[in-house]
PDB file of N, CA and C in Angstrom:
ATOM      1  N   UNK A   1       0.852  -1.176   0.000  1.00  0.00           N
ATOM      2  CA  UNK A   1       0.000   0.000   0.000  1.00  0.00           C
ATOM      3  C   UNK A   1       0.896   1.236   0.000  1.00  0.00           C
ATOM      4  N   UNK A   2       0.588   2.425  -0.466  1.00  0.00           N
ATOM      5  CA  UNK A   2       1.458   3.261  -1.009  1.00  0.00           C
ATOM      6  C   UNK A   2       1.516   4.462   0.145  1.00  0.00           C
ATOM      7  N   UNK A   3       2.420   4.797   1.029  1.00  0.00           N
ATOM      8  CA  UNK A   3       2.278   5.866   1.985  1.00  0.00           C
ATOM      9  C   UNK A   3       1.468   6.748   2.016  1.00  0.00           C
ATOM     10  N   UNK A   4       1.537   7.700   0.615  1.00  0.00           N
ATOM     11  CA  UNK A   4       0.865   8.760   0.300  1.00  0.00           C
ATOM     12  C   UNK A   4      -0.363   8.927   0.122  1.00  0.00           C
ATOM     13  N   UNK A   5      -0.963   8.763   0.866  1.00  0.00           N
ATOM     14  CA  UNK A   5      -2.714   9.322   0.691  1.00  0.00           C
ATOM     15  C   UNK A   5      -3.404   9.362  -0.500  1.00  0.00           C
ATOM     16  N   UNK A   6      -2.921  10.289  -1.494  1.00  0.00           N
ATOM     17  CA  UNK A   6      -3.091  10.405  -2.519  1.00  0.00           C
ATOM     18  C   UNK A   6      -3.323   9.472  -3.586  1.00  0.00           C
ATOM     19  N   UNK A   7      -2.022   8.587  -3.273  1.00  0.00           N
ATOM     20  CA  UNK A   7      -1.210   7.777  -4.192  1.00  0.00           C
ATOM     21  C   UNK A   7      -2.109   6.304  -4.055  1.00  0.00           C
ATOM     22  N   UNK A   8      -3.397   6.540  -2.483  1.00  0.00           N
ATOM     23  CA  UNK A   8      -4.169   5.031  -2.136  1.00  0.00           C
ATOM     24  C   UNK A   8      -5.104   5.807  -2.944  1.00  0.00           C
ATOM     25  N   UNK A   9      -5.720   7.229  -2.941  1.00  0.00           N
ATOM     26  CA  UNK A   9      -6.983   7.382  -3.492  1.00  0.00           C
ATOM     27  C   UNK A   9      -6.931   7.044  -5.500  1.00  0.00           C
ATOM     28  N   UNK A  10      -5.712   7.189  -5.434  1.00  0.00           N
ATOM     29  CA  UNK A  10      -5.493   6.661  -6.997  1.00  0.00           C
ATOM     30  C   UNK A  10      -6.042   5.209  -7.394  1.00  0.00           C
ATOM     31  N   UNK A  11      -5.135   4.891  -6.606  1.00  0.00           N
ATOM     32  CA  UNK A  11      -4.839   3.405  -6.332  1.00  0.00           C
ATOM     33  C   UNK A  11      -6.647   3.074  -6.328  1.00  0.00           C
ATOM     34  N   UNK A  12      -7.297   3.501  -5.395  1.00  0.00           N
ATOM     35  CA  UNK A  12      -8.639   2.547  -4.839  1.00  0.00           C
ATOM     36  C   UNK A  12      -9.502   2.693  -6.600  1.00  0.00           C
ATOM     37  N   UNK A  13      -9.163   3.803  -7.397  1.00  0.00           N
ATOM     38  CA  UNK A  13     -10.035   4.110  -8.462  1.00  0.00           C
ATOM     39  C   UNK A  13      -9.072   3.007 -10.122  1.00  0.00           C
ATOM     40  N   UNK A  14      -8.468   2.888  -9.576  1.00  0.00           N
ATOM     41  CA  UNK A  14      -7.989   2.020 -10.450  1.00  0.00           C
ATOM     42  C   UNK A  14      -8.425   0.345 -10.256  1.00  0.00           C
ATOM     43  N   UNK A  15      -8.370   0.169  -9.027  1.00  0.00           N
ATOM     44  CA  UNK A  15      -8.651  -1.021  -8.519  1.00  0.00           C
ATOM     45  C   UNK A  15     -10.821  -1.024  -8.632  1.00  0.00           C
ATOM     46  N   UNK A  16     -11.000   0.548  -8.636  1.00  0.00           N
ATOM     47  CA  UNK A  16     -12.670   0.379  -8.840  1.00  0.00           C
ATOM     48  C   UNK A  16     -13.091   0.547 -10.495  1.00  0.00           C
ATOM     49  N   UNK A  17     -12.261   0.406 -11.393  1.00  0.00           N
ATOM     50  CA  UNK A  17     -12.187  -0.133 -12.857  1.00  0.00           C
ATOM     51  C   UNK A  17     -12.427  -0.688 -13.158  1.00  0.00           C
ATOM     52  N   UNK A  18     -11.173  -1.781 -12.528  1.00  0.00           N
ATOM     53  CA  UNK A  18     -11.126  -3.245 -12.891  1.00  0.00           C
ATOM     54  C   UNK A  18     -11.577  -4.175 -11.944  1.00  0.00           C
ATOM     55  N   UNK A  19     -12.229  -3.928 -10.826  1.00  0.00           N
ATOM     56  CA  UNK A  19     -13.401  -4.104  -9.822  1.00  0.00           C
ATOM     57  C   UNK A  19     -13.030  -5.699  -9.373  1.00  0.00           C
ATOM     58  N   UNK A  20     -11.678  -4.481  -8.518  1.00  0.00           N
ATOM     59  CA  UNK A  20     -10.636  -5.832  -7.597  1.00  0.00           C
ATOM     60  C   UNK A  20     -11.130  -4.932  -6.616  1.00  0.00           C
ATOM     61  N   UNK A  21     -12.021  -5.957  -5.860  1.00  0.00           N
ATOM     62  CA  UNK A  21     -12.987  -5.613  -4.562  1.00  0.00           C
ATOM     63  C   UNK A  21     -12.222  -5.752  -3.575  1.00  0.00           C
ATOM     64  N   UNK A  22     -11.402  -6.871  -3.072  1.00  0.00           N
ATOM     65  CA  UNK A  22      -9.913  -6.646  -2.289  1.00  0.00           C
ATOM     66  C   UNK A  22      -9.264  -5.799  -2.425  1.00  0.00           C
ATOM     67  N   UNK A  23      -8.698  -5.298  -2.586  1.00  0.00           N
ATOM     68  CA  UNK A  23      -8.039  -4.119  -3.344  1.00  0.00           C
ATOM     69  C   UNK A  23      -8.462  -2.783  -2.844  1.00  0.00           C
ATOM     70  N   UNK A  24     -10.026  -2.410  -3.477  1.00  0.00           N
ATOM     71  CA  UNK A  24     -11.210  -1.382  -2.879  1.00  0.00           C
ATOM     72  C   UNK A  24     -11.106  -1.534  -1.435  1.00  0.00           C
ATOM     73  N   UNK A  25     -11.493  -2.759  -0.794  1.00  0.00           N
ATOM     74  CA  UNK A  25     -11.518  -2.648   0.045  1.00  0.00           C
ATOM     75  C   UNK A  25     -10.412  -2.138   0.979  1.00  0.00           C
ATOM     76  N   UNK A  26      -8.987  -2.761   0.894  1.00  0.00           N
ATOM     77  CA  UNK A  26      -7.808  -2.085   1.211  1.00  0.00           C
ATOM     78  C   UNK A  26      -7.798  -0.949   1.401  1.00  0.00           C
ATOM     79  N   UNK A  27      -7.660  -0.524   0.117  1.00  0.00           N
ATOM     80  CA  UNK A  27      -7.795   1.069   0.227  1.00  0.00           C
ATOM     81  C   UNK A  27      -8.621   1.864   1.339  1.00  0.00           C
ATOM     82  N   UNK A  28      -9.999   1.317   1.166  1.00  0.00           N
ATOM     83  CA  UNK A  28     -11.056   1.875   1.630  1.00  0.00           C
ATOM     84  C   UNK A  28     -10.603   1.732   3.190  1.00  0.00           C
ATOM     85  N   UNK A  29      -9.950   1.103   3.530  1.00  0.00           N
ATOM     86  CA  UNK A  29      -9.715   0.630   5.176  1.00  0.00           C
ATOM     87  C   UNK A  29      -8.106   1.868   5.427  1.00  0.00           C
ATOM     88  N   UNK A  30      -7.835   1.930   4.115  1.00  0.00           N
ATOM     89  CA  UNK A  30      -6.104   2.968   4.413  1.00  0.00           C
ATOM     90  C   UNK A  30      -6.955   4.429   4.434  1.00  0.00           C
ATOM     91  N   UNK A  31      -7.719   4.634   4.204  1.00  0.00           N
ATOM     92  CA  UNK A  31      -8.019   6.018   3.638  1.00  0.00           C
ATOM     93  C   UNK A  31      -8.738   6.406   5.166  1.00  0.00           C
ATOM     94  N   UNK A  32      -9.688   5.598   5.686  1.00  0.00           N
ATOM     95  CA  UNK A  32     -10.068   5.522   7.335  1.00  0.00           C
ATOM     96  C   UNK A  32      -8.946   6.223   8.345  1.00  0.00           C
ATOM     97  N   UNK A  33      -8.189   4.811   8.153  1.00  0.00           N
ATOM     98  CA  UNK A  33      -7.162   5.121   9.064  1.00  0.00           C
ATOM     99  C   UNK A  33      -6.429   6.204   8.763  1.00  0.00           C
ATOM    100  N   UNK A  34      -6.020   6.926   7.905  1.00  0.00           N
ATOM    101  CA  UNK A  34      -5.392   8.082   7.913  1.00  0.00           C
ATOM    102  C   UNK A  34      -5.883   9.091   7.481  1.00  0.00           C
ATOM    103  N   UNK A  35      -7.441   9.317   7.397  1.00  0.00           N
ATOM    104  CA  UNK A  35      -7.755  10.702   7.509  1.00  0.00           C
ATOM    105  C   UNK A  35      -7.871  11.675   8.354  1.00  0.00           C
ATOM    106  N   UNK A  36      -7.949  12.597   8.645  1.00  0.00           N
ATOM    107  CA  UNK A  36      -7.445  13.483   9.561  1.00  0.00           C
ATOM    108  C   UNK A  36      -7.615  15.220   9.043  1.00  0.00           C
ATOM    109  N   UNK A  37      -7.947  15.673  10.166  1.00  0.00           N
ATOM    110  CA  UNK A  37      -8.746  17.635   9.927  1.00  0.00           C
ATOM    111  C   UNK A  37      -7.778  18.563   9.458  1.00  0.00           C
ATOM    112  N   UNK A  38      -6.689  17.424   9.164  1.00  0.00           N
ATOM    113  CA  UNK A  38      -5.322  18.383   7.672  1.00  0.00           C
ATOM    114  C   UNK A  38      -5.788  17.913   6.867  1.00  0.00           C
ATOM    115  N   UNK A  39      -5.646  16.397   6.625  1.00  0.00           N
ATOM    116  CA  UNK A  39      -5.557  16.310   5.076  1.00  0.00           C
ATOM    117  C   UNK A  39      -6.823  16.115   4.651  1.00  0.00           C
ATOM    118  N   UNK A  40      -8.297  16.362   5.178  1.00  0.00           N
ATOM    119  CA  UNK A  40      -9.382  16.164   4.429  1.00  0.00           C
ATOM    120  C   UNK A  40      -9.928  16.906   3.162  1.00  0.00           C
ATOM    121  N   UNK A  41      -9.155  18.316   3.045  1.00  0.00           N
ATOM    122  CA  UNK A  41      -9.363  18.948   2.169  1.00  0.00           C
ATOM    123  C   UNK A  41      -8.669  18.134   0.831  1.00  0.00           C
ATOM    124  N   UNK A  42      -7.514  18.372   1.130  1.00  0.00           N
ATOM    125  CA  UNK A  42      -6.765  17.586  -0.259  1.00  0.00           C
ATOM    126  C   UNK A  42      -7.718  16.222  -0.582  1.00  0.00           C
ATOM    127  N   UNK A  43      -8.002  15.171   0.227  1.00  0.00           N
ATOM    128  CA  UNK A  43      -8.857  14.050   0.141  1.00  0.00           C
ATOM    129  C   UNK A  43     -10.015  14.766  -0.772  1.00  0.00           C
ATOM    130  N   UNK A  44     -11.122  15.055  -0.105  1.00  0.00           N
ATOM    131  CA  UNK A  44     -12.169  16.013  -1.018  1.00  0.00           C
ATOM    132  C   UNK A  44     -11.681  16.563  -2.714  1.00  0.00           C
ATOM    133  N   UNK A  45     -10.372  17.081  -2.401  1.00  0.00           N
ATOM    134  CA  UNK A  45     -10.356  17.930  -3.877  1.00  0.00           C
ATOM    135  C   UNK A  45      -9.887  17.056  -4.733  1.00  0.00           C
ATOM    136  N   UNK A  46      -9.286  15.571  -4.302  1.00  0.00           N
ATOM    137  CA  UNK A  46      -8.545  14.722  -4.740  1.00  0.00           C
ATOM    138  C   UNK A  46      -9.516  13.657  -5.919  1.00  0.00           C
ATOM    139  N   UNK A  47     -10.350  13.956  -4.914  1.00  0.00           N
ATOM    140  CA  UNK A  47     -11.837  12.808  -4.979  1.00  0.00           C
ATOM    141  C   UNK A  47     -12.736  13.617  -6.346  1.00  0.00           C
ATOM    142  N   UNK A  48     -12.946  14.581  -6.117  1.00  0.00           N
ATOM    143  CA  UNK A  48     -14.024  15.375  -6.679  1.00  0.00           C
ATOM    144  C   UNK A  48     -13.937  15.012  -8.090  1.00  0.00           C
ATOM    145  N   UNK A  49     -13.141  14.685  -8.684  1.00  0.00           N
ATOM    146  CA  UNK A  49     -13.520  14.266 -10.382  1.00  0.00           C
ATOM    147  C   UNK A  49     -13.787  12.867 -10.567  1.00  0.00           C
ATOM    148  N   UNK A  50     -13.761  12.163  -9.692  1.00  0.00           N
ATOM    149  CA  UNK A  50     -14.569  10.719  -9.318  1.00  0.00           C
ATOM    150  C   UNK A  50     -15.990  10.762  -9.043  1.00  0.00           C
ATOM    151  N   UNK A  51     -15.792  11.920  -8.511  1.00  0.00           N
ATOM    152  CA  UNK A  51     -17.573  11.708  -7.796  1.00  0.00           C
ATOM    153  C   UNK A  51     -18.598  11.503  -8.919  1.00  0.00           C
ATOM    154  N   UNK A  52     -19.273  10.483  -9.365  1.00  0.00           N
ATOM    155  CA  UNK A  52     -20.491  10.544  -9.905  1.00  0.00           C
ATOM    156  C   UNK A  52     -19.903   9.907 -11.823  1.00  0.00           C
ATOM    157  N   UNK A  53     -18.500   9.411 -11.261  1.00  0.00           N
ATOM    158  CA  UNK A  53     -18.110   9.009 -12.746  1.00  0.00           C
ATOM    159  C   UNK A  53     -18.835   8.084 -13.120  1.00  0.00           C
ATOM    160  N   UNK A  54     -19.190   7.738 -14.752  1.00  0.00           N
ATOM    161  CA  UNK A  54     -19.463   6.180 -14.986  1.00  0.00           C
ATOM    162  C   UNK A  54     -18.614   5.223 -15.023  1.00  0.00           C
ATOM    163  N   UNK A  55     -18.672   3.734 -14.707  1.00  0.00           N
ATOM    164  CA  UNK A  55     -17.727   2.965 -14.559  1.00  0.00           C
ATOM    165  C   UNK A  55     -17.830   1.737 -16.071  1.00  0.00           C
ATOM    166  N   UNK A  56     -16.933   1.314 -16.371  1.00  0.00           N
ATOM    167  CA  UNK A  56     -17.180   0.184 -17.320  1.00  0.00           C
ATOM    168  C   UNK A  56     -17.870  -0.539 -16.722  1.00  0.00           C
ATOM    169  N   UNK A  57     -17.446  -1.038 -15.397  1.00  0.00           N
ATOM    170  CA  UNK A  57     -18.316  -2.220 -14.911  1.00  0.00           C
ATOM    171  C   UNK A  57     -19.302  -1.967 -14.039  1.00  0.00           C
ATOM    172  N   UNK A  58     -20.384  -0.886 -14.157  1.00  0.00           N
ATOM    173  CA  UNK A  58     -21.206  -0.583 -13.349  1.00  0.00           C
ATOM    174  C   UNK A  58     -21.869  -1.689 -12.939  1.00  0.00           C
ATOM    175  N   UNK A  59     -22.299  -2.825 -14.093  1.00  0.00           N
ATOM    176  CA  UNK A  59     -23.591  -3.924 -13.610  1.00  0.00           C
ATOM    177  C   UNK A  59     -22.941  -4.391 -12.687  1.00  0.00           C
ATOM    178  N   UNK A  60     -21.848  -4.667 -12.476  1.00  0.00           N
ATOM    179  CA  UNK A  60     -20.862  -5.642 -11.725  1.00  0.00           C
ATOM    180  C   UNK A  60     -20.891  -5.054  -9.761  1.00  0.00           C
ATOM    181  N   UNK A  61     -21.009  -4.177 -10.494  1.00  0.00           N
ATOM    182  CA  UNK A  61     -21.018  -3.471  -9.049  1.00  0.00           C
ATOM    183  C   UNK A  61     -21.984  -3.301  -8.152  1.00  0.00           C
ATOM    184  N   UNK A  62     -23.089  -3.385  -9.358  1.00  0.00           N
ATOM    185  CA  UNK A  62     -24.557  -2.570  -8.641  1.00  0.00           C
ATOM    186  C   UNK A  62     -25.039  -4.627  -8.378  1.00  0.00           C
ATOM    187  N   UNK A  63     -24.630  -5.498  -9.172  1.00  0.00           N
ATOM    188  CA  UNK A  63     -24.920  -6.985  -8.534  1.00  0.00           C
ATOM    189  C   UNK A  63     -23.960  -7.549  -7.395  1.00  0.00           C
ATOM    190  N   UNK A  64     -22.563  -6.990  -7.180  1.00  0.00           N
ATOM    191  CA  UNK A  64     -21.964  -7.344  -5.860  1.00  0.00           C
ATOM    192  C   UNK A  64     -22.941  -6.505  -4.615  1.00  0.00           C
ATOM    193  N   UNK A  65     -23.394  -5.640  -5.070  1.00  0.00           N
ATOM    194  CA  UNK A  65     -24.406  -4.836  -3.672  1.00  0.00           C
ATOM    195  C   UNK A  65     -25.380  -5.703  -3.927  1.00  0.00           C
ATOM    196  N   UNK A  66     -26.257  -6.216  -4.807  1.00  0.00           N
ATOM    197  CA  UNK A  66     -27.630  -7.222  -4.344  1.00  0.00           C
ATOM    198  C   UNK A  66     -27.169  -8.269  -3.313  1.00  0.00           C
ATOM    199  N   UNK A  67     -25.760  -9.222  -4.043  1.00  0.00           N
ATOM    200  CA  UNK A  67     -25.669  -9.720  -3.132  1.00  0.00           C
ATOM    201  C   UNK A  67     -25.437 -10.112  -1.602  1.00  0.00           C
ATOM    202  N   UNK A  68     -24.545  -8.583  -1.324  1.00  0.00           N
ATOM    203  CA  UNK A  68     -24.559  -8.088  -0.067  1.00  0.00           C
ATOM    204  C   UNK A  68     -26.093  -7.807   0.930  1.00  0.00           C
ATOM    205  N   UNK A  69     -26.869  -7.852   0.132  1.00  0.00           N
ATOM    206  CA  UNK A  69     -27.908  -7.261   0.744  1.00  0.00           C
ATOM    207  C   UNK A  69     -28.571  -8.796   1.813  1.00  0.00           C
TER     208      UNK A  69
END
């Protein structure tokens, strides 16, 4: 996993592409643990051209949540 904050929020959107859910999840557990009332801004501004992207594998995603349910 890559020190830099940044360098996991990359990381988690690459891994939410090619929809390596291990991976997501990782991330998703690094980004927890090291957020913090410095770096949330950069996080936010980091994020913001993700928000609301389409994915190649949307079906894939929106059927790993049925099955969660």
């Amino acid at each position: 996993m890559p020190e830099d904050l940044l360098s996991v929020i990359e990381l988690y959107f690459m891994a939410y592409d090619f929809q390596v859910l291990d991976l997501m999840q990782r991330c998703e557990n690094e980004l927890i643990n090291k957020i913090s009332a410095q770096n949330v801004t950069d996080i936010l501004i980091k994020l913001h051209p993700h928000l609301k992207r389409p994915s190649k594998h949307a079906n894939v995603v929106e059927d790993a949540e049925l099955l969660q349910i």
